[in-house]
C-alpha atoms as a PDB file:
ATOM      1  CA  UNK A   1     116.709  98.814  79.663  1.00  0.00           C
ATOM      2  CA  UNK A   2     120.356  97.469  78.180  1.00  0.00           C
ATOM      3  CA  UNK A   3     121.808 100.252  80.815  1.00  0.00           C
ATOM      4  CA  UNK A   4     119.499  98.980  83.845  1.00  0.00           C
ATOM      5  CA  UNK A   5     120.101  94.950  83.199  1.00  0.00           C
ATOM      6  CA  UNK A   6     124.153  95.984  83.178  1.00  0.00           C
ATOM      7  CA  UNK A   7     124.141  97.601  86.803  1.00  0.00           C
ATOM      8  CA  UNK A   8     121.820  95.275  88.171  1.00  0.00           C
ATOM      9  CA  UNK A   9     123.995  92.052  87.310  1.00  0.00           C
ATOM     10  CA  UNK A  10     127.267  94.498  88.393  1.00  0.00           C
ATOM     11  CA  UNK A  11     124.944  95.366  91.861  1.00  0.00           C
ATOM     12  CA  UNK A  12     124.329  91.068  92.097  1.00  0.00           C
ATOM     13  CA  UNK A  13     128.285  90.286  91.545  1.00  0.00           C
ATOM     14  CA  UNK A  14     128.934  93.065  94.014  1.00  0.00           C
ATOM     15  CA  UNK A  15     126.993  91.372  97.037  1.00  0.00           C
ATOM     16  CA  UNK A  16     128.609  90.350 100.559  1.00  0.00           C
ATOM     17  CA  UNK A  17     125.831  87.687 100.455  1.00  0.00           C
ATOM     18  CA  UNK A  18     124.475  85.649  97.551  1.00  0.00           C
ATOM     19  CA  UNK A  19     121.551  87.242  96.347  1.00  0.00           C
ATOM     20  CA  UNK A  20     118.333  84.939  95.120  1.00  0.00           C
ATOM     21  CA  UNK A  21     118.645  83.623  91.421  1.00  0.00           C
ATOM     22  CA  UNK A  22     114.960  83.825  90.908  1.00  0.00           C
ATOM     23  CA  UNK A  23     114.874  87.835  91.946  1.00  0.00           C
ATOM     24  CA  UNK A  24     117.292  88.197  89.162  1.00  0.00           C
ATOM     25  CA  UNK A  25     114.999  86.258  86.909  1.00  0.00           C
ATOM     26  CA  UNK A  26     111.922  88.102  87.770  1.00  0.00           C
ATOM     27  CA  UNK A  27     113.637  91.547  87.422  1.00  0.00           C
ATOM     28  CA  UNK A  28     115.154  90.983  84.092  1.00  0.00           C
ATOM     29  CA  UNK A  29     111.329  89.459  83.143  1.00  0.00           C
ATOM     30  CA  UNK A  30     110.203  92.654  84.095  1.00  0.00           C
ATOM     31  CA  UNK A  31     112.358  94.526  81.719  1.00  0.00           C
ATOM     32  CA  UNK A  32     111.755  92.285  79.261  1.00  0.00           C
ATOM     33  CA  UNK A  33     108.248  92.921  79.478  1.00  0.00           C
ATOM     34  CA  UNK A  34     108.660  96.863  79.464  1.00  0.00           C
ATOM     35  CA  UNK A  35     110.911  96.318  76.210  1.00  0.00           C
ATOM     36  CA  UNK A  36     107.685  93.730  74.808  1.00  0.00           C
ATOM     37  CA  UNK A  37     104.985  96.805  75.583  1.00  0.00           C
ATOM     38  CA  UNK A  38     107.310  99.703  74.606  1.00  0.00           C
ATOM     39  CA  UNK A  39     109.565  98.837  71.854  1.00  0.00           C
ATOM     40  CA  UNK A  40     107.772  96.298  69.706  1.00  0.00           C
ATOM     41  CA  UNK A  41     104.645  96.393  67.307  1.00  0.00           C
ATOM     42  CA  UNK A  42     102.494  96.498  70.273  1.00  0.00           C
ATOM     43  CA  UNK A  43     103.718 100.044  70.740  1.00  0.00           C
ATOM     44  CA  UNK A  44     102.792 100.585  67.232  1.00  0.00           C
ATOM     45  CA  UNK A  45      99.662  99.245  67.338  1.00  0.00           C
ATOM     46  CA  UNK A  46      98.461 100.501  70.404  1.00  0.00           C
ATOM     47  CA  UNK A  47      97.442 103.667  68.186  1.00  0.00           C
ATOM     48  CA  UNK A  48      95.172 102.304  66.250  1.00  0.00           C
ATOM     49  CA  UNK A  49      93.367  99.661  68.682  1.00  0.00           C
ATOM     50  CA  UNK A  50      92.346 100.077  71.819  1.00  0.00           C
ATOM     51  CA  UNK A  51      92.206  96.653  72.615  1.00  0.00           C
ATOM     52  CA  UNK A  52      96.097  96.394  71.861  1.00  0.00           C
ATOM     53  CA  UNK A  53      96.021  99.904  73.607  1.00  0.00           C
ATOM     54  CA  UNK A  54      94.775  98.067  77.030  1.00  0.00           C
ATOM     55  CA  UNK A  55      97.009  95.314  76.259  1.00  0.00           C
ATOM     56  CA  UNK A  56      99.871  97.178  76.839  1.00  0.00           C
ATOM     57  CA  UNK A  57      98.835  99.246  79.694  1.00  0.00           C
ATOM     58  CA  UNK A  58      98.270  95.473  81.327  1.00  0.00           C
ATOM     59  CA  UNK A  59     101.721  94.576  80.469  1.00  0.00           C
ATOM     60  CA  UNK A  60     103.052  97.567  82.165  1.00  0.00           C
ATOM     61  CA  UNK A  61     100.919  97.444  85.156  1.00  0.00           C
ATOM     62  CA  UNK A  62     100.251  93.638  85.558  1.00  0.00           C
ATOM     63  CA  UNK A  63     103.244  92.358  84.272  1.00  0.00           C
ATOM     64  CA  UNK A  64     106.108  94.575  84.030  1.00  0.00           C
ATOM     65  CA  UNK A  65     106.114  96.809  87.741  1.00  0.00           C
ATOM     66  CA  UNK A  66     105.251  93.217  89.719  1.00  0.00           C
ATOM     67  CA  UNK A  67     108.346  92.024  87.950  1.00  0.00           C
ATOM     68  CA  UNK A  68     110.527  94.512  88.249  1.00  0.00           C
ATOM     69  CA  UNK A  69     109.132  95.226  92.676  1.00  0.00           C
ATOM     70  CA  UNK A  70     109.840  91.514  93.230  1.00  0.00           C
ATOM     71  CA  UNK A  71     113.159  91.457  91.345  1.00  0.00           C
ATOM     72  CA  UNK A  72     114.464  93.674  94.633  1.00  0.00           C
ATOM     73  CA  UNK A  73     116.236  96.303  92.293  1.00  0.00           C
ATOM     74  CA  UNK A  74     117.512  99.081  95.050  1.00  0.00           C
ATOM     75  CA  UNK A  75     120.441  97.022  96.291  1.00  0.00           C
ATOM     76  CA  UNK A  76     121.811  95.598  92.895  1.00  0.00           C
ATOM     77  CA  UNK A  77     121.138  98.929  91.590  1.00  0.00           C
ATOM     78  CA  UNK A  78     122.922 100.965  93.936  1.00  0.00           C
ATOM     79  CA  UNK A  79     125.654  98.591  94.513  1.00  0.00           C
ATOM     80  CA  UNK A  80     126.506  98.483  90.688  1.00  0.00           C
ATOM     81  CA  UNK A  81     126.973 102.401  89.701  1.00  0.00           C
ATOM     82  CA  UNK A  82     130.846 103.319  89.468  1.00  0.00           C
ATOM     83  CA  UNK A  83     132.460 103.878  92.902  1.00  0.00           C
ATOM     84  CA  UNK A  84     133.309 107.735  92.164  1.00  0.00           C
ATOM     85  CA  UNK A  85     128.654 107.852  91.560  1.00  0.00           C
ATOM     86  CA  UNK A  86     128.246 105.725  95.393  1.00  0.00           C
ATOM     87  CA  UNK A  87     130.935 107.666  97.101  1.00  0.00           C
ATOM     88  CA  UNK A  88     130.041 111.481  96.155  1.00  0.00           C
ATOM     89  CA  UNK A  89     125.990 111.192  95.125  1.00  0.00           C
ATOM     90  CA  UNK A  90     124.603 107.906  96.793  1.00  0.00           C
ATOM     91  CA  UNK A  91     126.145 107.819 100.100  1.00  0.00           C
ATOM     92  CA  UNK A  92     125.666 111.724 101.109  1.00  0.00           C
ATOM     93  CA  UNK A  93     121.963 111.357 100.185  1.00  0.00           C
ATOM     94  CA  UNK A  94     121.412 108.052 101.734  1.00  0.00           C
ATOM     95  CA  UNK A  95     122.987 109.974 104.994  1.00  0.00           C
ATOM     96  CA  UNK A  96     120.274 113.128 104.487  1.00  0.00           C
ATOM     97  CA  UNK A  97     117.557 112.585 107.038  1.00  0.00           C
ATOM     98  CA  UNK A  98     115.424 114.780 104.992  1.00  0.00           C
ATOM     99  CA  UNK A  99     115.564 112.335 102.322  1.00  0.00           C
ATOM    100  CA  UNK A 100     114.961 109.236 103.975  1.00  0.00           C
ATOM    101  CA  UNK A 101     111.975 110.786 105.627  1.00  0.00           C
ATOM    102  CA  UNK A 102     110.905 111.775 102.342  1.00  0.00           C
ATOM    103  CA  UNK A 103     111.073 108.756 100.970  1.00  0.00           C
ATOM    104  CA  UNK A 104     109.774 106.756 104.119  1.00  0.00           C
ATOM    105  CA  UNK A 105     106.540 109.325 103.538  1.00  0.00           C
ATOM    106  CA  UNK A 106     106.143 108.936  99.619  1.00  0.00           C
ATOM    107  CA  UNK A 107     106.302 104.813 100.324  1.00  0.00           C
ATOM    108  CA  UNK A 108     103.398 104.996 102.141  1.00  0.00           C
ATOM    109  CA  UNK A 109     100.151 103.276 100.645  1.00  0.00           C
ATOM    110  CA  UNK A 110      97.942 106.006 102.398  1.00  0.00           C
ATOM    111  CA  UNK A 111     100.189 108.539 100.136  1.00  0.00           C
ATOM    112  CA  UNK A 112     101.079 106.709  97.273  1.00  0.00           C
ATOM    113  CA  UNK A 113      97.190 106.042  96.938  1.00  0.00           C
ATOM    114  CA  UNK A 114      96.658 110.122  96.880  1.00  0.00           C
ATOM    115  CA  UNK A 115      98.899 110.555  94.409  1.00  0.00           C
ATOM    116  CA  UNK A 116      97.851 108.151  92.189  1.00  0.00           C
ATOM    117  CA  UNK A 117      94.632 109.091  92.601  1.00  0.00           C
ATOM    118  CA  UNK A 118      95.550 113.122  91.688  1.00  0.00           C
ATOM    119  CA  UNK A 119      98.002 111.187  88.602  1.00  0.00           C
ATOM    120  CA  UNK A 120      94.360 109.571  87.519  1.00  0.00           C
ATOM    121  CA  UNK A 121      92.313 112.371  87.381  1.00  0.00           C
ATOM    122  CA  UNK A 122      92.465 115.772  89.700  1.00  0.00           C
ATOM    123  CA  UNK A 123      88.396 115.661  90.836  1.00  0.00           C
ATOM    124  CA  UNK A 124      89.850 111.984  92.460  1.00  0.00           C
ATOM    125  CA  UNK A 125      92.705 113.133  93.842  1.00  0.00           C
ATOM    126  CA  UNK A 126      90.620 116.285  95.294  1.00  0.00           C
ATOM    127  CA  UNK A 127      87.804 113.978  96.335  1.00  0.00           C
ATOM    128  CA  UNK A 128      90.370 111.357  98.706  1.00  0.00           C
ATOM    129  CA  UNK A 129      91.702 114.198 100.473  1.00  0.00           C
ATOM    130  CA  UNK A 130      88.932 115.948 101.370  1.00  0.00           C
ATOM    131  CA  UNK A 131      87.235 112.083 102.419  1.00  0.00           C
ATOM    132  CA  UNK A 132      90.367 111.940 104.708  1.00  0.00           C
ATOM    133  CA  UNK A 133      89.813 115.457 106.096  1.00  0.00           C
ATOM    134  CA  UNK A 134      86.323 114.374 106.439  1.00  0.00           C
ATOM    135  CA  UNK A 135      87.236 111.381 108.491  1.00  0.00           C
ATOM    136  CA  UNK A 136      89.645 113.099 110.490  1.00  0.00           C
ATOM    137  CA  UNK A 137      86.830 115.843 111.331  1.00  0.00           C
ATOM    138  CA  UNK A 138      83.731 113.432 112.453  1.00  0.00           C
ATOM    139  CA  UNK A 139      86.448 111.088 114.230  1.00  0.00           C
ATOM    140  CA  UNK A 140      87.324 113.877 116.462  1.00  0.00           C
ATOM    141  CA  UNK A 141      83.976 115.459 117.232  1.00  0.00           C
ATOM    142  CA  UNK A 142      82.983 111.355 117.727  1.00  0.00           C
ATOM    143  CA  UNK A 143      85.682 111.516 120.459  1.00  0.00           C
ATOM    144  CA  UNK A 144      84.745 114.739 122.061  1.00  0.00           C
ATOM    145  CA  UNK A 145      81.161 113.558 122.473  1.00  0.00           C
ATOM    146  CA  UNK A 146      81.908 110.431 123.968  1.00  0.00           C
ATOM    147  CA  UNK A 147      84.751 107.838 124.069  1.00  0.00           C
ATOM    148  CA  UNK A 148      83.425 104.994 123.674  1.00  0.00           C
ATOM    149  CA  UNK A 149      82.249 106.529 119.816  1.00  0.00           C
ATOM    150  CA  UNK A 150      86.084 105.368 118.859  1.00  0.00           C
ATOM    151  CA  UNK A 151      86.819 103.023 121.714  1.00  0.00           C
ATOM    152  CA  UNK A 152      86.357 100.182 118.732  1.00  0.00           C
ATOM    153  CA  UNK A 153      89.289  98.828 117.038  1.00  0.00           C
ATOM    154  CA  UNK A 154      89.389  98.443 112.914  1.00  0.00           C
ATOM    155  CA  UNK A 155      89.088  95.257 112.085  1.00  0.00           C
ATOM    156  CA  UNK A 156      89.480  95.762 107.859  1.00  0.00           C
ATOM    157  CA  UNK A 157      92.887  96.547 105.831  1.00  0.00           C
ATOM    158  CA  UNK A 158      95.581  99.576 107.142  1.00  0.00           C
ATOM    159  CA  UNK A 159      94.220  98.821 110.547  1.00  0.00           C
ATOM    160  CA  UNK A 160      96.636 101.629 112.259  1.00  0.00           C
ATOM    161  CA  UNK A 161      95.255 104.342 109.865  1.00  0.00           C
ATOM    162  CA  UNK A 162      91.553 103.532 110.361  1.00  0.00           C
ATOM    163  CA  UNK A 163      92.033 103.551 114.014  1.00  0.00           C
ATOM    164  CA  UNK A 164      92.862 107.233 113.576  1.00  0.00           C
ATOM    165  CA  UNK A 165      90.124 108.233 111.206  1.00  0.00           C
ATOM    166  CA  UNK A 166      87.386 106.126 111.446  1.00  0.00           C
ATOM    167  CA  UNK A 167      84.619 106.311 113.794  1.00  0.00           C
ATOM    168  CA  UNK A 168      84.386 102.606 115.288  1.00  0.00           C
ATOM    169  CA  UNK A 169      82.113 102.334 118.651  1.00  0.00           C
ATOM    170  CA  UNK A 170      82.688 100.151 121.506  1.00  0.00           C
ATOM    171  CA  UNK A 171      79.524  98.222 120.909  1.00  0.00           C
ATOM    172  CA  UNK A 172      77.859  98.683 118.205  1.00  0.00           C
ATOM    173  CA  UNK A 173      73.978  99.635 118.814  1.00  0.00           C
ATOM    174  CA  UNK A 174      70.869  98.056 117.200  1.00  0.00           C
ATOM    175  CA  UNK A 175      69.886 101.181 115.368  1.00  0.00           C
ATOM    176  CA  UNK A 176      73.294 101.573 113.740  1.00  0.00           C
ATOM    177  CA  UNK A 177      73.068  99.203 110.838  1.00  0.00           C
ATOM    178  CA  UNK A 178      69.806 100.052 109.867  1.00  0.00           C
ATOM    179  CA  UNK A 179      70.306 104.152 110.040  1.00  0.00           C
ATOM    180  CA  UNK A 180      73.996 103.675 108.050  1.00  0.00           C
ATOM    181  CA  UNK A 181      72.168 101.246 105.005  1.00  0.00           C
ATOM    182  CA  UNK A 182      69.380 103.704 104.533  1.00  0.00           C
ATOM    183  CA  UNK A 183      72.096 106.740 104.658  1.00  0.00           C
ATOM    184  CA  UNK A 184      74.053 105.059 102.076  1.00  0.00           C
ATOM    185  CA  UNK A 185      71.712 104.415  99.905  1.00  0.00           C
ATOM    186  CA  UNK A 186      70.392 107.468 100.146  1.00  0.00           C
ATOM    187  CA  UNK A 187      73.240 109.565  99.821  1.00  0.00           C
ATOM    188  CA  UNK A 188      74.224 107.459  96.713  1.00  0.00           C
ATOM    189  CA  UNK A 189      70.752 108.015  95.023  1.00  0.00           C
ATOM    190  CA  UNK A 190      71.212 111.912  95.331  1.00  0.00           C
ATOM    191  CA  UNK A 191      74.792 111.579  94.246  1.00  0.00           C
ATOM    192  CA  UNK A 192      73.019 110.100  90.558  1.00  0.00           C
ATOM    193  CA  UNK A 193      70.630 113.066  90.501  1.00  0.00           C
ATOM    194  CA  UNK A 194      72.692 116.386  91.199  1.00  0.00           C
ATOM    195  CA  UNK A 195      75.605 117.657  89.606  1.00  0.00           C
ATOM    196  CA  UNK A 196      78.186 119.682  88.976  1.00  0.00           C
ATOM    197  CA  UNK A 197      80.205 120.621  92.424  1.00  0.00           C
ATOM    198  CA  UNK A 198      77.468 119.078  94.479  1.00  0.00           C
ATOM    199  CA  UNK A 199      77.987 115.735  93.590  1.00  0.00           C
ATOM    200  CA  UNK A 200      81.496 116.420  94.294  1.00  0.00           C
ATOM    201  CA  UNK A 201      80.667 118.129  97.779  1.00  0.00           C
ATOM    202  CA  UNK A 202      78.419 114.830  98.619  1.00  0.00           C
ATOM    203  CA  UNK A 203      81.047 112.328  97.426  1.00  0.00           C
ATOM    204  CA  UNK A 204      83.394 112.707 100.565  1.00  0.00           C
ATOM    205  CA  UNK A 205      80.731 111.562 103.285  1.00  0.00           C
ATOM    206  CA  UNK A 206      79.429 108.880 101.160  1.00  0.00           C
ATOM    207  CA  UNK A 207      82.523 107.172 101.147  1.00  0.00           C
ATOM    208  CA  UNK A 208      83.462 108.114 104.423  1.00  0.00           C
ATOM    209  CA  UNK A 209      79.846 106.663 105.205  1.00  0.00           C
ATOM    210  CA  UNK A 210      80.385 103.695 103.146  1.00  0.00           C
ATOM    211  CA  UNK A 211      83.430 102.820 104.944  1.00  0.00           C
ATOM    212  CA  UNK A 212      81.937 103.080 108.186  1.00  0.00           C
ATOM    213  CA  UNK A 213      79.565 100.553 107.366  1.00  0.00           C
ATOM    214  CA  UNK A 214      81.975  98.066 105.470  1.00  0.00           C
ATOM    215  CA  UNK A 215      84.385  97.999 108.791  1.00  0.00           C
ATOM    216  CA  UNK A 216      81.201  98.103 111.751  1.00  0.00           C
ATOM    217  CA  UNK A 217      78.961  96.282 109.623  1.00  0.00           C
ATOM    218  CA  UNK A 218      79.628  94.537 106.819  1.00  0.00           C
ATOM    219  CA  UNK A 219      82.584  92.464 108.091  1.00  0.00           C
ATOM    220  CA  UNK A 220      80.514  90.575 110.857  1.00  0.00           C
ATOM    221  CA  UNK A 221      78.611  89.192 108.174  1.00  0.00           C
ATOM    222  CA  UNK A 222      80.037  86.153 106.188  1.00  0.00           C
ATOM    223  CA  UNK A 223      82.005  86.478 102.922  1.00  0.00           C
ATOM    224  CA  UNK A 224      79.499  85.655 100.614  1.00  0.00           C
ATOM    225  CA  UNK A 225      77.076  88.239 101.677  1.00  0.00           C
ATOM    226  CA  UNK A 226      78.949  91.332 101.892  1.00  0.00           C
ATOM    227  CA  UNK A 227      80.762  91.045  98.781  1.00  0.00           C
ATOM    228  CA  UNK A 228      77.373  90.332  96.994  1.00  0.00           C
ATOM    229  CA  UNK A 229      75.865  93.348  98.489  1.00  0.00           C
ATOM    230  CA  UNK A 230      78.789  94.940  97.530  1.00  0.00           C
ATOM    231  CA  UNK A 231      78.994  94.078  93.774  1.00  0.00           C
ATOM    232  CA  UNK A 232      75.213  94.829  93.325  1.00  0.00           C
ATOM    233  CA  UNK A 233      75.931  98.587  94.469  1.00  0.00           C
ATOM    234  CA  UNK A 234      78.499  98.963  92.218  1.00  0.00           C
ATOM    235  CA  UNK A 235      76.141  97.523  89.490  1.00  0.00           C
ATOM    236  CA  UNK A 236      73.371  99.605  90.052  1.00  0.00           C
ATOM    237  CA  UNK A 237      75.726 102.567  90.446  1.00  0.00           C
ATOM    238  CA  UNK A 238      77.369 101.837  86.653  1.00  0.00           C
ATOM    239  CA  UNK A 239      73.804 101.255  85.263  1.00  0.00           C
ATOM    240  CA  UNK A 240      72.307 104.094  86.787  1.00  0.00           C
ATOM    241  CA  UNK A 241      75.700 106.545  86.416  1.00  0.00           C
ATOM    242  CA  UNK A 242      77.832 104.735  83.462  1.00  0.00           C
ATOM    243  CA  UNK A 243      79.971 108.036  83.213  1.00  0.00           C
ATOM    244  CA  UNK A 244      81.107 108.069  86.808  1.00  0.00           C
ATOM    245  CA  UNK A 245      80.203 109.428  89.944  1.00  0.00           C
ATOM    246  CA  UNK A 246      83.146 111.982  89.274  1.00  0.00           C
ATOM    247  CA  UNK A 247      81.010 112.955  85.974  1.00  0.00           C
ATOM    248  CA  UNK A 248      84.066 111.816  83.866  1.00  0.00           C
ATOM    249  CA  UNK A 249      83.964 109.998  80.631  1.00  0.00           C
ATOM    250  CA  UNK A 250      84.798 107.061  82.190  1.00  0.00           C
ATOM    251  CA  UNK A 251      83.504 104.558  85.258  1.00  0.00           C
ATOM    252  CA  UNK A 252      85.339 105.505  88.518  1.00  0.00           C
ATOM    253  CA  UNK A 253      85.288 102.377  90.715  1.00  0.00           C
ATOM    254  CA  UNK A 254      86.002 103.759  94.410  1.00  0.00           C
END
């Protein structure tokens, strides 16, 4: 931490242009709240109580990584190694195209959501790719059938990924919103009653499903209603499944 603060203040002193006071705060409040989770008793404790266990994975994942992303660190960091490290390792790589489209790919959300979904648990990680296959799959049979099945456009988050794997119609028909509630539910109801790899093979359409209805349906109606429908299916989901959909010791919120 000692190591990082040092080349981040060299990487500041080192700037053409003056570089925010309060990103400087905010990144050394960041390490300062690693140091507070890792280093002190909470460390200790964390072994012996899960509630200080949870209070420092908060610190690291509330606190610490907003910290640190806001504090801007690439720039002050790379600008304060020793020349002889920025002329033979950093510039070179910074020139591979490989590694700029590498990194340009692993900065993604729609990636860096995968693979923190596999770093979570491996049925997760297994079950998001094979809902994006899915998507990808009905999208383009949608397509073939008739345009106008994804002549929509999306009107929820990561708009320009949705528009390439979610089936959104022109005009949405009468018999849509009706057909896609009682699928949902119904798909979700079998999901608490099998197991084993079935639920697993079900899980991909229901939440392919579930986001069909959420961007065609659910966001014409006002706030208040579709997150209340919302939170009582996750309710009834943890009463009626409190180990997870993913059978897991554990409540998997997707």
């Amino acid at each position: 931490m000692a190591l990082a603060a040092l080349v981040y203040a060299a990487g500041v002193r080192r700037m053409r242009r003056r570089w925010p006071v309060w990103r400087t705060t905010l990144f050394l409040a960041g390490l300062f709240a690693v140091l507070l989770a890792l280093v002190s008793g909470i460390d200790l404790l964390a072994t012996q109580l899960f509630s200080v266990h949870m209070v420092q994975h908060m610190l690291l994942t509330v606190v610490a990584a907003p910290l640190i992303t806001l504090g801007a660190p690439i720039r002050p960091l790379l600008r304060g190694l020793p020349d002889v490290v920025r002329g033979r390792v950093v510039r070179p790589l910074a020139r591979a195209r490989w590694l700029r489209a590498l990194v340009h790919l692993v900065r993604h959300p729609l990636v860096a959501g995968l693979l923190f979904a596999f770093r979570l648990s491996r049925r997760l990680g297994l079950v998001a790719v094979a809902t994006l296959a899915f998507g990808f799959v009905c999208r383009v049979i949608a397509g073939s059938l008739h345009h106008s099945w994804v002549a929509g456009s999306a009107k929820g988050g990561f708009q320009h990924v949705l528009s390439y794997w979610l089936i959104i119609p022109k005009h949405l028909a009468g018999w849509i919103p009706p057909v896609t509630y009682i699928g949902v539910i119904g798909i979700a109801l079998a999901l608490t009653l099998v197991r084993g790899r079935l639920r697993l093979a079900f899980l991909p359409p229901t939440l392919y499903l579930a986001a069909f209805v959420w961007d065609n349906v659910m966001l014409t109606q006002p706030d208040p209603a579709r997150y209340i429908v919302l939170g009582l299916i996750l309710i009834a989901l943890m009463i009626i499944r409190p180990n997870g959909l993913l059978g897991e010791r554990r409540v998997e919120i997707v």
